[in-house]
N, C-alpha and C. Protein backbone atom coordinates (compact mmCIF):
# COMPACT_ATOMS: atom_id res chain seq x y z
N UNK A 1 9.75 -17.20 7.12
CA UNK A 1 11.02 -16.51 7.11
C UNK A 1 11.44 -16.13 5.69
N UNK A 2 11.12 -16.81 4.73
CA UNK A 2 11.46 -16.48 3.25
C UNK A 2 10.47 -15.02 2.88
N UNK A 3 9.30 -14.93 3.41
CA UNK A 3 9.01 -13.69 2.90
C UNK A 3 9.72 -12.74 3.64
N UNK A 4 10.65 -12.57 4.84
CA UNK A 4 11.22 -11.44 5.29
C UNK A 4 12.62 -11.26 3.96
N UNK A 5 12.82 -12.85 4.21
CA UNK A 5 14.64 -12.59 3.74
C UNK A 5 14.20 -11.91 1.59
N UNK A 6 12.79 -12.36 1.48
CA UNK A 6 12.73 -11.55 -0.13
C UNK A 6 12.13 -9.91 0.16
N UNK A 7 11.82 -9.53 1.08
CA UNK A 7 11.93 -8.05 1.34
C UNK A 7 12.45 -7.12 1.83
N UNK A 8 14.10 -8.15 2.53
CA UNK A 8 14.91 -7.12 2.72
C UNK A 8 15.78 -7.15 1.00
N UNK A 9 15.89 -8.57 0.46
CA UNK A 9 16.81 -8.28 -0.69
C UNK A 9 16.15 -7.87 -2.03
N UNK A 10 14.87 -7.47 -1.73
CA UNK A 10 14.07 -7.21 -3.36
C UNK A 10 13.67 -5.54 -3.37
N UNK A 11 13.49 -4.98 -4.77
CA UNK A 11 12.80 -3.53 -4.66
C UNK A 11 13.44 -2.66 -3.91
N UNK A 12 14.58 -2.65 -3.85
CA UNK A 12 15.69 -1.63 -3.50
C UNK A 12 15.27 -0.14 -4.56
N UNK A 13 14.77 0.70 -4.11
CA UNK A 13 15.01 1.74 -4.76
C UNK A 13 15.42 2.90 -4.20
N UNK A 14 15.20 4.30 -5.00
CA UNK A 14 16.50 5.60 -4.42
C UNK A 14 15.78 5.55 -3.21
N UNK A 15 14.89 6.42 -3.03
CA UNK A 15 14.38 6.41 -1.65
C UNK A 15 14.79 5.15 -0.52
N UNK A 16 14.34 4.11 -0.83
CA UNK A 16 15.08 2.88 0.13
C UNK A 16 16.48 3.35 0.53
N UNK A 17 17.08 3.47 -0.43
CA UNK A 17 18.59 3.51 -0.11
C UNK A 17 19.11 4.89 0.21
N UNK A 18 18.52 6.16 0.07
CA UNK A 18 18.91 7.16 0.98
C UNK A 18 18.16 6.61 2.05
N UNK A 19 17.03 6.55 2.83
CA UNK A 19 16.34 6.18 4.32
C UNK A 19 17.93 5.85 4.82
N UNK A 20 18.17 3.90 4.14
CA UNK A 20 18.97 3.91 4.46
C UNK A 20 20.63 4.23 4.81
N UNK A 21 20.97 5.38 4.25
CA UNK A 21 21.66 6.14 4.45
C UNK A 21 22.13 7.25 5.30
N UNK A 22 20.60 7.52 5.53
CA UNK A 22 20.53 8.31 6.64
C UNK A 22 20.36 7.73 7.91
N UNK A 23 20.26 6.52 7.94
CA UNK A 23 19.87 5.92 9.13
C UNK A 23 21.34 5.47 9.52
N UNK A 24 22.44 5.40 8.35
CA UNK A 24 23.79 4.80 8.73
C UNK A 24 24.74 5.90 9.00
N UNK A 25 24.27 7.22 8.36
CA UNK A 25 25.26 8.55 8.71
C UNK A 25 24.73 8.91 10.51
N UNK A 26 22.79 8.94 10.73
CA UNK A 26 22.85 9.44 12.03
C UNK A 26 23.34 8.83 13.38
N UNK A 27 23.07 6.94 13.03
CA UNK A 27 24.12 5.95 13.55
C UNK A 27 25.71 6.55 14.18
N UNK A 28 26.57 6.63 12.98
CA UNK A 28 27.51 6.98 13.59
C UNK A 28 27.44 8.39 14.10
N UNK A 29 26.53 9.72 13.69
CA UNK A 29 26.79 10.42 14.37
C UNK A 29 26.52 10.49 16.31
N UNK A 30 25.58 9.47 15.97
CA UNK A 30 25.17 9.17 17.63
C UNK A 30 26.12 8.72 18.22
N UNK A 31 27.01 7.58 17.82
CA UNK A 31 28.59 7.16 18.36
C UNK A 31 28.98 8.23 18.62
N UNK A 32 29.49 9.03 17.62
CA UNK A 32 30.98 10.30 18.28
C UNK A 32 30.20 10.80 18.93
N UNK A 33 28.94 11.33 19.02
CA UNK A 33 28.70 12.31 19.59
C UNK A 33 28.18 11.60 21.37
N UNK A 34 27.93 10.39 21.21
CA UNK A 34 27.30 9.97 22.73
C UNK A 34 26.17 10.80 22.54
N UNK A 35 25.05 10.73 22.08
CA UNK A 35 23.99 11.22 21.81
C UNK A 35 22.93 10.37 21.44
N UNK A 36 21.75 9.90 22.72
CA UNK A 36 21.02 9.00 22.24
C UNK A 36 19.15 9.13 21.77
N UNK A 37 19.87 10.17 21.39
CA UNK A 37 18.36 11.29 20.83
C UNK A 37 18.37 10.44 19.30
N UNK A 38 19.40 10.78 18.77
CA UNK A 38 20.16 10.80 17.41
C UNK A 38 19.81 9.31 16.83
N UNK A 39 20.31 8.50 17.92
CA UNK A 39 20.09 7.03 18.01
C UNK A 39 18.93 6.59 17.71
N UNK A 40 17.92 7.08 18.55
CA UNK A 40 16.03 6.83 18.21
C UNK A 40 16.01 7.01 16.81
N UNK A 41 16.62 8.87 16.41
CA UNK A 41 16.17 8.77 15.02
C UNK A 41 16.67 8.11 14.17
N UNK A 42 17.82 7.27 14.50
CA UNK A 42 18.25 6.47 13.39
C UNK A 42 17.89 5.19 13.06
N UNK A 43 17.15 4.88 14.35
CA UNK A 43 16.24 3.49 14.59
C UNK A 43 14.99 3.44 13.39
N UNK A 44 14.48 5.24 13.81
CA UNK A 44 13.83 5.24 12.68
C UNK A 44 13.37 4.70 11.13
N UNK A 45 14.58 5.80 10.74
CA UNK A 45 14.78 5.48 9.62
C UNK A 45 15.35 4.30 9.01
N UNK A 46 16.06 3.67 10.01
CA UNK A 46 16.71 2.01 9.90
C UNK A 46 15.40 1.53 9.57
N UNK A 47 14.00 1.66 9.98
CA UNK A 47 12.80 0.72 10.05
C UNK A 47 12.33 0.82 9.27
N UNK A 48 12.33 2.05 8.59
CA UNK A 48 11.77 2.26 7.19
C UNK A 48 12.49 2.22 6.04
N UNK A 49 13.89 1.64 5.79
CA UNK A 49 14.60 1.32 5.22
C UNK A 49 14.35 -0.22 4.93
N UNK A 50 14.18 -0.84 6.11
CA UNK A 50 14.41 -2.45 5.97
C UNK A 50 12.75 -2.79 5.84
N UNK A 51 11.42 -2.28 6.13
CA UNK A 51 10.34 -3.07 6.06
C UNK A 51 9.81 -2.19 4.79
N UNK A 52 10.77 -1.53 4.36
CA UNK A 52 10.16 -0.45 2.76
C UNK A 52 9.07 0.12 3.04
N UNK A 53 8.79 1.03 4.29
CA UNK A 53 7.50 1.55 4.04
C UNK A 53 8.08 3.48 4.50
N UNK A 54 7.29 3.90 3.90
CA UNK A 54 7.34 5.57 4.34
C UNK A 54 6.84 5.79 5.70
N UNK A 55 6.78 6.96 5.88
CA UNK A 55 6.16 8.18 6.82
C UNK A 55 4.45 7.33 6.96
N UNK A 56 3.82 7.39 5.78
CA UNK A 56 2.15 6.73 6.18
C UNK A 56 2.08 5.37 5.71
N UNK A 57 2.87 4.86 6.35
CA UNK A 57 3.24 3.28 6.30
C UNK A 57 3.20 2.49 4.58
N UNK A 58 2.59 1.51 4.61
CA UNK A 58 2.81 0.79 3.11
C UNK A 58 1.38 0.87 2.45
N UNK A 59 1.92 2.13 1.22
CA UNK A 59 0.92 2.99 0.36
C UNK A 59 0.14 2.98 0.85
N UNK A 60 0.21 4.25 2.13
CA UNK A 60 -1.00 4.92 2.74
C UNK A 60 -1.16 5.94 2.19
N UNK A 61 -0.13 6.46 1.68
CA UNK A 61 -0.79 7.76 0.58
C UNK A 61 -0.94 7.41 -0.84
N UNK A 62 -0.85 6.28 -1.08
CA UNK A 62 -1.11 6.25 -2.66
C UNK A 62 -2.26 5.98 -3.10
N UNK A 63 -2.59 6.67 -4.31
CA UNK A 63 -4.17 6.98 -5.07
C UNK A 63 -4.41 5.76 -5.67
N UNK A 64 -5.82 5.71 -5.93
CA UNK A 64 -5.86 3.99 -6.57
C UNK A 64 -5.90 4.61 -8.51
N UNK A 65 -5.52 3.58 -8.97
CA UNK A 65 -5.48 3.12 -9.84
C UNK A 65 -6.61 3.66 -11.09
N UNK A 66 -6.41 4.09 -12.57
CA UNK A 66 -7.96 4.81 -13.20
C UNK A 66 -8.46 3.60 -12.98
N UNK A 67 -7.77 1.97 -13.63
CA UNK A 67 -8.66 0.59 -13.74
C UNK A 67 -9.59 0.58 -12.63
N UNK A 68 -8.90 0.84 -11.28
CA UNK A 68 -10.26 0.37 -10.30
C UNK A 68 -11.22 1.73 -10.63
N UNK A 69 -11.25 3.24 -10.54
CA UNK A 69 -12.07 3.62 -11.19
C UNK A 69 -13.37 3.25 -11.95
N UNK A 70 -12.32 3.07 -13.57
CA UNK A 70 -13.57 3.12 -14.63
C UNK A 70 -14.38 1.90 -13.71
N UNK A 71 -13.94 0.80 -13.84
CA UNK A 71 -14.26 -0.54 -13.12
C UNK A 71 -16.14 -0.53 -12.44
N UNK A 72 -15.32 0.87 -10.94
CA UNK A 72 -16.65 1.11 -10.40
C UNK A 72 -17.85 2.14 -11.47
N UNK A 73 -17.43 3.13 -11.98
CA UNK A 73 -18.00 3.79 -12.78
C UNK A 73 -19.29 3.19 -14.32
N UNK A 74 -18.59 2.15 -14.30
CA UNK A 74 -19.42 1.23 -15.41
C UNK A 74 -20.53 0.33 -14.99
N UNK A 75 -20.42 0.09 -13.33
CA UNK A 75 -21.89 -0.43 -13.03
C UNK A 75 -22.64 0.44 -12.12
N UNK A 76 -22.58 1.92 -12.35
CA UNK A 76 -23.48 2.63 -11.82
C UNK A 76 -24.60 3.11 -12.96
N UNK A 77 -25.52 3.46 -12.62
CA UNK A 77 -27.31 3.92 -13.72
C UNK A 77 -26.88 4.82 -13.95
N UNK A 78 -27.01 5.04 -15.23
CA UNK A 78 -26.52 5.91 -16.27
C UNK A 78 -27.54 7.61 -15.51
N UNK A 79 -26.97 8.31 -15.63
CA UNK A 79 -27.76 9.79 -14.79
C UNK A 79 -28.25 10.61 -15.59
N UNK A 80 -29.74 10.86 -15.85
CA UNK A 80 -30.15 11.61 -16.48
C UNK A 80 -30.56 12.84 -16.37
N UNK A 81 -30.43 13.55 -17.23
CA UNK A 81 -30.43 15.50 -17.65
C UNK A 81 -32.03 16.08 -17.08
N UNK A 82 -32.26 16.72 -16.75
CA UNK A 82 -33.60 17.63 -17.00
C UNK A 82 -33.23 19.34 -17.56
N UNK A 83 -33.44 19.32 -18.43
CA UNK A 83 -32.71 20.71 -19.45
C UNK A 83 -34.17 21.71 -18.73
N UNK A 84 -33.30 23.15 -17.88
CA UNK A 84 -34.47 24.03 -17.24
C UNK A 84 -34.56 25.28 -18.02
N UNK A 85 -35.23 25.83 -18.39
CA UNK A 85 -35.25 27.18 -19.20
C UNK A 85 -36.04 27.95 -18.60
């Protein structure tokens, strides 16, 4: 339970906090309006607000790193030239 309660209160950033924003404006718009379309989508974004992950879940789109790169790059056989004229 301690790793939930340190990832709802840690790493708050802008994105986090518009999601959640939008998840608290479409909320009430689903109230006045009796509209439970609105509601799903606010479930939504409520979910990706509170477990911090985007659209392609937790860094499914993010690129790795140059370190892991060079890393792999330094134990591959060096590739040699044949110069054609």
């Amino acid at each position: 339970m301690n790793t939930w309660k340190q990832k709802l209160l840690t790493n708050w950033h802008l994105m986090r906090v518009v999601r959640m924003g939008l998840g608290v404006m479409m909320v009430v718009m689903a109230i006045q309006s009796k509209d439970w379309t609105i509601g799903l989508f606010s479930s939504f974004f409520f979910y990706q607000a509170i477990t911090d992950t985007g659209c392609c879940g937790s860094s499914g789109c993010d690129t790795p790193s140059l370190r892991k790169e060079r890393s792999t790059y330094k134990d591959a056989t060096p590739i040699e030239y044949e110069e054609i004229k």
